[in-house]
N, C-alpha and C. Protein backbone atom coordinates (compact mmCIF):
# COMPACT_ATOMS: atom_id res chain seq x y z
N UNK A 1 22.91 -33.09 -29.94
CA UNK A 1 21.70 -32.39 -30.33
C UNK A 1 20.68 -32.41 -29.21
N UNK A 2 20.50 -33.37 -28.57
CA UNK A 2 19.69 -33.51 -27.42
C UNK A 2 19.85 -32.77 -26.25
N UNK A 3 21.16 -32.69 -25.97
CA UNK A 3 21.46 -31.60 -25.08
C UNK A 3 21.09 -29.89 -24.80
N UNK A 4 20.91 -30.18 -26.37
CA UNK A 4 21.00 -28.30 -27.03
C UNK A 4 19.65 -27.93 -26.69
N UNK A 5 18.77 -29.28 -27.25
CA UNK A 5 16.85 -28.97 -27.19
C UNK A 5 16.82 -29.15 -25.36
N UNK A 6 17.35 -29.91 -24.80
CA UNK A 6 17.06 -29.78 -22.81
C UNK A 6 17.47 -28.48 -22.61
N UNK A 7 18.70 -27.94 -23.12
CA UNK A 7 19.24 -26.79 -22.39
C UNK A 7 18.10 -25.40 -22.89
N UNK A 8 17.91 -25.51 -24.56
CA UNK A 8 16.88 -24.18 -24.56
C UNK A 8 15.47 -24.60 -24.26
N UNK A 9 14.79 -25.39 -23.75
CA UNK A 9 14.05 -26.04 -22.89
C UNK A 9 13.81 -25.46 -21.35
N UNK A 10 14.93 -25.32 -20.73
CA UNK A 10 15.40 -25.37 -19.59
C UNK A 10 15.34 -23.69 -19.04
N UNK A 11 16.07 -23.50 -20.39
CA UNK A 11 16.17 -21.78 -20.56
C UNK A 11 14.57 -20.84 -20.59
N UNK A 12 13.72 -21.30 -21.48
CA UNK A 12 12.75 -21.08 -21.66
C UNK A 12 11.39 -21.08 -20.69
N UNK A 13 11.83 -22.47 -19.89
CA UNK A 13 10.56 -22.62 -18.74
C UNK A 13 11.04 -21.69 -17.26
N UNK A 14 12.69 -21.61 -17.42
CA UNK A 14 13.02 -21.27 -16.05
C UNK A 14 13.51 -19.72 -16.07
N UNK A 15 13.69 -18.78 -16.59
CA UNK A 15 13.76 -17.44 -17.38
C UNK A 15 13.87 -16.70 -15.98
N UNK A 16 13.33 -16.72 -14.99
CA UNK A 16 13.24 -15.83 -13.70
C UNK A 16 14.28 -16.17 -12.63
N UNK A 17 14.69 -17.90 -12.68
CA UNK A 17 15.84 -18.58 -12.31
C UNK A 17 16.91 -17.95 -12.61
N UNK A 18 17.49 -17.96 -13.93
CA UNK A 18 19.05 -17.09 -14.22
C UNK A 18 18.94 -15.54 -13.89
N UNK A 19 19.60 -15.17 -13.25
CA UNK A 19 19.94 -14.14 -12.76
C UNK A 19 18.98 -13.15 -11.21
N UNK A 20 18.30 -14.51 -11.26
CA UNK A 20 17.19 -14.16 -10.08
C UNK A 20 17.81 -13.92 -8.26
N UNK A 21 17.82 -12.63 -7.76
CA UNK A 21 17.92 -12.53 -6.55
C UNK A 21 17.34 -13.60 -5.38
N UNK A 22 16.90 -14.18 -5.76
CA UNK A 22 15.98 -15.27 -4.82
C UNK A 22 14.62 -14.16 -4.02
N UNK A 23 14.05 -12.92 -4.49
CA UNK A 23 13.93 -12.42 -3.79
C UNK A 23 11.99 -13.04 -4.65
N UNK A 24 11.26 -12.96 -3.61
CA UNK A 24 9.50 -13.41 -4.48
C UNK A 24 9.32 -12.11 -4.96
N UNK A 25 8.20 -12.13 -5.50
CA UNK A 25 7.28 -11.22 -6.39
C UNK A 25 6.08 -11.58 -5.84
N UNK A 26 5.11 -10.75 -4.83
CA UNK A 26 3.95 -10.70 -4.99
C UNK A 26 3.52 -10.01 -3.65
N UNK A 27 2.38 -10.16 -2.61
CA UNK A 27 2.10 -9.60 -1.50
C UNK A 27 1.99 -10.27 -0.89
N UNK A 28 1.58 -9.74 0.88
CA UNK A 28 2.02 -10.15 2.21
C UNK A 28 0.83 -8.81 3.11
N UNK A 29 0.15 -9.53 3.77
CA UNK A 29 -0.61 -8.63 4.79
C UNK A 29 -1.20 -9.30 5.51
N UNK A 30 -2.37 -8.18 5.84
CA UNK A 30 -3.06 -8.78 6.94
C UNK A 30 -4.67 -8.25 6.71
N UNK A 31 -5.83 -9.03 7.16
CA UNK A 31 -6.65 -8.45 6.33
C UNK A 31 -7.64 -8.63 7.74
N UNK A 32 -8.71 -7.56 7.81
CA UNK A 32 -9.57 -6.83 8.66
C UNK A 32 -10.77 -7.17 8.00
N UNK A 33 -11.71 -7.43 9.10
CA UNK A 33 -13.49 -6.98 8.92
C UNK A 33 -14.07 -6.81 10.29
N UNK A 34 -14.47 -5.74 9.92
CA UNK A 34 -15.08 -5.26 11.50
C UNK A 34 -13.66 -4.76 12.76
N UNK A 35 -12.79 -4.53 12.13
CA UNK A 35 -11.63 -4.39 13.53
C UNK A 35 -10.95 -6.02 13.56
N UNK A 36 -11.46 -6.72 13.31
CA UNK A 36 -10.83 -8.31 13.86
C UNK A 36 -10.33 -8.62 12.60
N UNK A 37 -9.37 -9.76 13.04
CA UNK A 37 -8.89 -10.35 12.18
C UNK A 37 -10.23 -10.84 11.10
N UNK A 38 -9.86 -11.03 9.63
CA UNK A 38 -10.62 -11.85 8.93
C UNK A 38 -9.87 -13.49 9.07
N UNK A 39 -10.34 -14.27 9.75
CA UNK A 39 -9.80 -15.72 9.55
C UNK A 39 -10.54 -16.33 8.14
N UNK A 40 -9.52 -17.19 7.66
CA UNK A 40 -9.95 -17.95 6.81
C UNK A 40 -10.41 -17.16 5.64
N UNK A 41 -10.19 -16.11 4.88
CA UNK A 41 -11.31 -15.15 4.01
C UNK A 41 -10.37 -15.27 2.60
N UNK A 42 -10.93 -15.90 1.76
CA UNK A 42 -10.31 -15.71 0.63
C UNK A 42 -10.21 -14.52 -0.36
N UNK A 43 -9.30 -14.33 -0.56
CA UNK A 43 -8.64 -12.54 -1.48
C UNK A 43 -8.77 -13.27 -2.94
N UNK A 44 -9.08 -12.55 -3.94
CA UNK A 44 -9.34 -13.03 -5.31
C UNK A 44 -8.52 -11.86 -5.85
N UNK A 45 -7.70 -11.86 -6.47
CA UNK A 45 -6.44 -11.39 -7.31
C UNK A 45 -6.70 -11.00 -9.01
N UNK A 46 -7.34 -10.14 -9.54
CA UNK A 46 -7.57 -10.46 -10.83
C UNK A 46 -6.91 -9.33 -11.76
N UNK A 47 -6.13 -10.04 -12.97
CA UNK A 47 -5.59 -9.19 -13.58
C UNK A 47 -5.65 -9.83 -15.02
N UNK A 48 -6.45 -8.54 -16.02
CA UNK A 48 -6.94 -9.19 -16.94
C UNK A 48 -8.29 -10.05 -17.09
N UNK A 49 -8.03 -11.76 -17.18
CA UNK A 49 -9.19 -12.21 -17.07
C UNK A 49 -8.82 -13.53 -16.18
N UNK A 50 -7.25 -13.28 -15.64
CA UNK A 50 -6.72 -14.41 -14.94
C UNK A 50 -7.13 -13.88 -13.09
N UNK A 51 -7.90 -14.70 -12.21
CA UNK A 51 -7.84 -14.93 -10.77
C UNK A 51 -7.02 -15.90 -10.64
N UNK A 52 -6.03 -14.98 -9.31
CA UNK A 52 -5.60 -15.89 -8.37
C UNK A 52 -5.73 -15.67 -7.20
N UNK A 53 -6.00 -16.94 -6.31
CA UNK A 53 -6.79 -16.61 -4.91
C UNK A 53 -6.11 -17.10 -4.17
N UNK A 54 -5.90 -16.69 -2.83
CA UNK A 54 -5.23 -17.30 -1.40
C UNK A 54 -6.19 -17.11 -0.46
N UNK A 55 -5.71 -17.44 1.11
CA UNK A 55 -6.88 -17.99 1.55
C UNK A 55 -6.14 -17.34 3.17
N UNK A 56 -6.43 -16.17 4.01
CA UNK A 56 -5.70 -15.39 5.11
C UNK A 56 -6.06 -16.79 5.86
N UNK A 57 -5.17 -16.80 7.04
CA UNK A 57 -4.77 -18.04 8.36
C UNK A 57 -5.55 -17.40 9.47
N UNK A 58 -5.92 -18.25 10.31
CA UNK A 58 -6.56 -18.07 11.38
C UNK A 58 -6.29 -16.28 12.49
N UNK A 59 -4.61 -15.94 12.01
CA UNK A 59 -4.61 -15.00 12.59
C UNK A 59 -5.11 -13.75 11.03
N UNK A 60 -5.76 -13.63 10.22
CA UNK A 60 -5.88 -12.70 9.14
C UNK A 60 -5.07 -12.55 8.48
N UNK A 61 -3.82 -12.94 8.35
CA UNK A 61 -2.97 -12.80 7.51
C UNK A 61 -3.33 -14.02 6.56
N UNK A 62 -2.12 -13.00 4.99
CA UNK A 62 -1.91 -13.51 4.11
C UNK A 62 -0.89 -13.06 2.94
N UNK A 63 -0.32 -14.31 2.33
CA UNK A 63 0.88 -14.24 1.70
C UNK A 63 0.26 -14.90 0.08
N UNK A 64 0.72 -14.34 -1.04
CA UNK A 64 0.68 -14.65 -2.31
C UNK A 64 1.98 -14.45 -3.30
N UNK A 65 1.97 -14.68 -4.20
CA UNK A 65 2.82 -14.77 -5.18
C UNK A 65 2.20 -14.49 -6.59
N UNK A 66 2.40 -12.98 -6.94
CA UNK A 66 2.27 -12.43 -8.36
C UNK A 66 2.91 -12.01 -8.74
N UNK A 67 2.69 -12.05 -10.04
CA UNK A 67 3.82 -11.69 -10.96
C UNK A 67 3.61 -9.82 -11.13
N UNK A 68 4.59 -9.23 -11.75
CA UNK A 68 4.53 -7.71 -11.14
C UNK A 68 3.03 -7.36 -12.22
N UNK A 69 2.61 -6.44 -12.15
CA UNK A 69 1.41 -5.55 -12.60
C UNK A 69 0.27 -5.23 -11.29
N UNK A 70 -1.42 -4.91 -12.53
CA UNK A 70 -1.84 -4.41 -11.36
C UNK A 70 -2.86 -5.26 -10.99
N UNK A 71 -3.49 -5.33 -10.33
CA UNK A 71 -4.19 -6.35 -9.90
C UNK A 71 -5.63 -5.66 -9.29
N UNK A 72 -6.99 -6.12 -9.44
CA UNK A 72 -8.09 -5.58 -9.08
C UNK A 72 -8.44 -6.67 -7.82
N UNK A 73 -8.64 -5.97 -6.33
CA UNK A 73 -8.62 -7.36 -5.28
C UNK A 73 -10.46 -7.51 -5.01
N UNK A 74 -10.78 -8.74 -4.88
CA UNK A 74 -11.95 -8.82 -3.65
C UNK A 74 -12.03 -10.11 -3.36
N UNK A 75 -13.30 -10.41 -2.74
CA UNK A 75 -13.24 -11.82 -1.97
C UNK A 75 -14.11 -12.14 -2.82
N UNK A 76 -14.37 -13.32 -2.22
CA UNK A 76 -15.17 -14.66 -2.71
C UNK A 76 -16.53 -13.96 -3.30
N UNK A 77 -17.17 -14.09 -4.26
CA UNK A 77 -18.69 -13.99 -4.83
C UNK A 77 -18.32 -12.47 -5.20
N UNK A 78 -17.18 -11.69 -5.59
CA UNK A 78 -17.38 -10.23 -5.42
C UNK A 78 -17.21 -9.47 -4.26
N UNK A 79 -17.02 -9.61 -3.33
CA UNK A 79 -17.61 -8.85 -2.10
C UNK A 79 -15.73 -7.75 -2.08
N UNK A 80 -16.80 -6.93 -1.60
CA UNK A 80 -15.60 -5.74 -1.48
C UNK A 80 -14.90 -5.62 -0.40
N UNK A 81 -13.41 -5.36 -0.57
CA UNK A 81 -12.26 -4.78 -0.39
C UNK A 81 -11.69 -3.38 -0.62
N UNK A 82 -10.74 -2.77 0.44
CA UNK A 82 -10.30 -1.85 0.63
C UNK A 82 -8.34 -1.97 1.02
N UNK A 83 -7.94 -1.28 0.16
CA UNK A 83 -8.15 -0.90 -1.66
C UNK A 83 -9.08 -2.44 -2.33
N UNK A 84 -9.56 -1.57 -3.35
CA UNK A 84 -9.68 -2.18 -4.33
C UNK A 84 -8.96 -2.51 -5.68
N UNK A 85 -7.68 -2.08 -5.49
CA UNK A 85 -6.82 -2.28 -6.77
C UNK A 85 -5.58 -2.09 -6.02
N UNK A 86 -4.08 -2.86 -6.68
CA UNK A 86 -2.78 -3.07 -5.36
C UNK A 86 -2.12 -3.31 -6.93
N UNK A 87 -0.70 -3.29 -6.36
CA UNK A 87 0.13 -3.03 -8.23
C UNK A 87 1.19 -3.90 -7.26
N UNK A 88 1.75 -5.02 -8.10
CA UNK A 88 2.72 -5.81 -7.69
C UNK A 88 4.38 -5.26 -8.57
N UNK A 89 5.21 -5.39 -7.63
CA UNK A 89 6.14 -4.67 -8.26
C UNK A 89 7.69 -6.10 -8.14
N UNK A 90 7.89 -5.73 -9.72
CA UNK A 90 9.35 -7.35 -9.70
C UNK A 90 10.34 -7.28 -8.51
N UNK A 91 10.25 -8.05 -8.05
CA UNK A 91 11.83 -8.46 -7.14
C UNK A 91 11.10 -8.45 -5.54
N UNK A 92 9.80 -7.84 -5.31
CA UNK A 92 9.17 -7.19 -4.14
C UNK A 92 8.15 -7.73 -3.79
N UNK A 93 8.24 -8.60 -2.16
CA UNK A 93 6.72 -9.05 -1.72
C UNK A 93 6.41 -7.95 -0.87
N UNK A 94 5.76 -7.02 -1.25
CA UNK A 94 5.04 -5.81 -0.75
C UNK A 94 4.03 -6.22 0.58
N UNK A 95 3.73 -5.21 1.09
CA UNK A 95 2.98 -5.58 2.73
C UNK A 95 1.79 -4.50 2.13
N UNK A 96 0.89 -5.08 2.17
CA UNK A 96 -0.55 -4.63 1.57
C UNK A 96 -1.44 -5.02 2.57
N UNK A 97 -2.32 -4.01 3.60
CA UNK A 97 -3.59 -4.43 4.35
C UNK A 97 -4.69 -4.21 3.88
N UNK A 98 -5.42 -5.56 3.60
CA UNK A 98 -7.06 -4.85 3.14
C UNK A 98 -8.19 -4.74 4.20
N UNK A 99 -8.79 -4.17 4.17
CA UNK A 99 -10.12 -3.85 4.86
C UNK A 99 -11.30 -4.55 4.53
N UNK A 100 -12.34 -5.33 4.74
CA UNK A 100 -13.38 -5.78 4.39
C UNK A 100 -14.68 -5.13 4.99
N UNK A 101 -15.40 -4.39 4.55
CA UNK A 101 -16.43 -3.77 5.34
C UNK A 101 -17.40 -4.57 5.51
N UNK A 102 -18.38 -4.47 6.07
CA UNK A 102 -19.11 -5.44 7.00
C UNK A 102 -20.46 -4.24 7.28
């Protein structure tokens, strides 16, 4: 009996595991203000009433992990982005550049 409750347990938390390409779900770019890299600039991800945020590397890039839908982007306090809305698609880390105007 114990076996049965680990295994649909197992089944339940890990659902993207069985039959999963190994391939991510979410985006990948590089993000601009003023022509230059943005270092360090955090992207805010919001879909629904859930944010998720990453944080571009010294060279402006940046990599995340979402789950597929659409997503409304900006930075920290609000501040605007270009696009302002990016649609994540299953099986696909998409290459998305945003713009930050300045």
């Amino acid at each position: 009996m114990r076996a049965v409750i680990v295994t649909a347990l197992a089944a339940l938390l890990l659902p993207a595991a069985a039959g999963s390409s190994g391939t991510a779900t979410g985006l990948r770019g590089h993000v601009t203000i003023g022509g230059a890299p943005a270092k360090h600039r955090q992207l805010w991800f919001r879909k629904l009433v859930v944010i998720t945020k990453t944080t571009t590397d010294a060279s402006g890039n940046y990599r995340i992990l979402l789950g597929p839908g659409s997503y409304f982007v900006s930075t920290s306090n609000n501040g605007a982005v270009r696009p302002v809305s990016v649609t994540v698609v299953s099986g696909r880390l998409r290459v998305v550049n945003f713009v930050i105007p300045h």
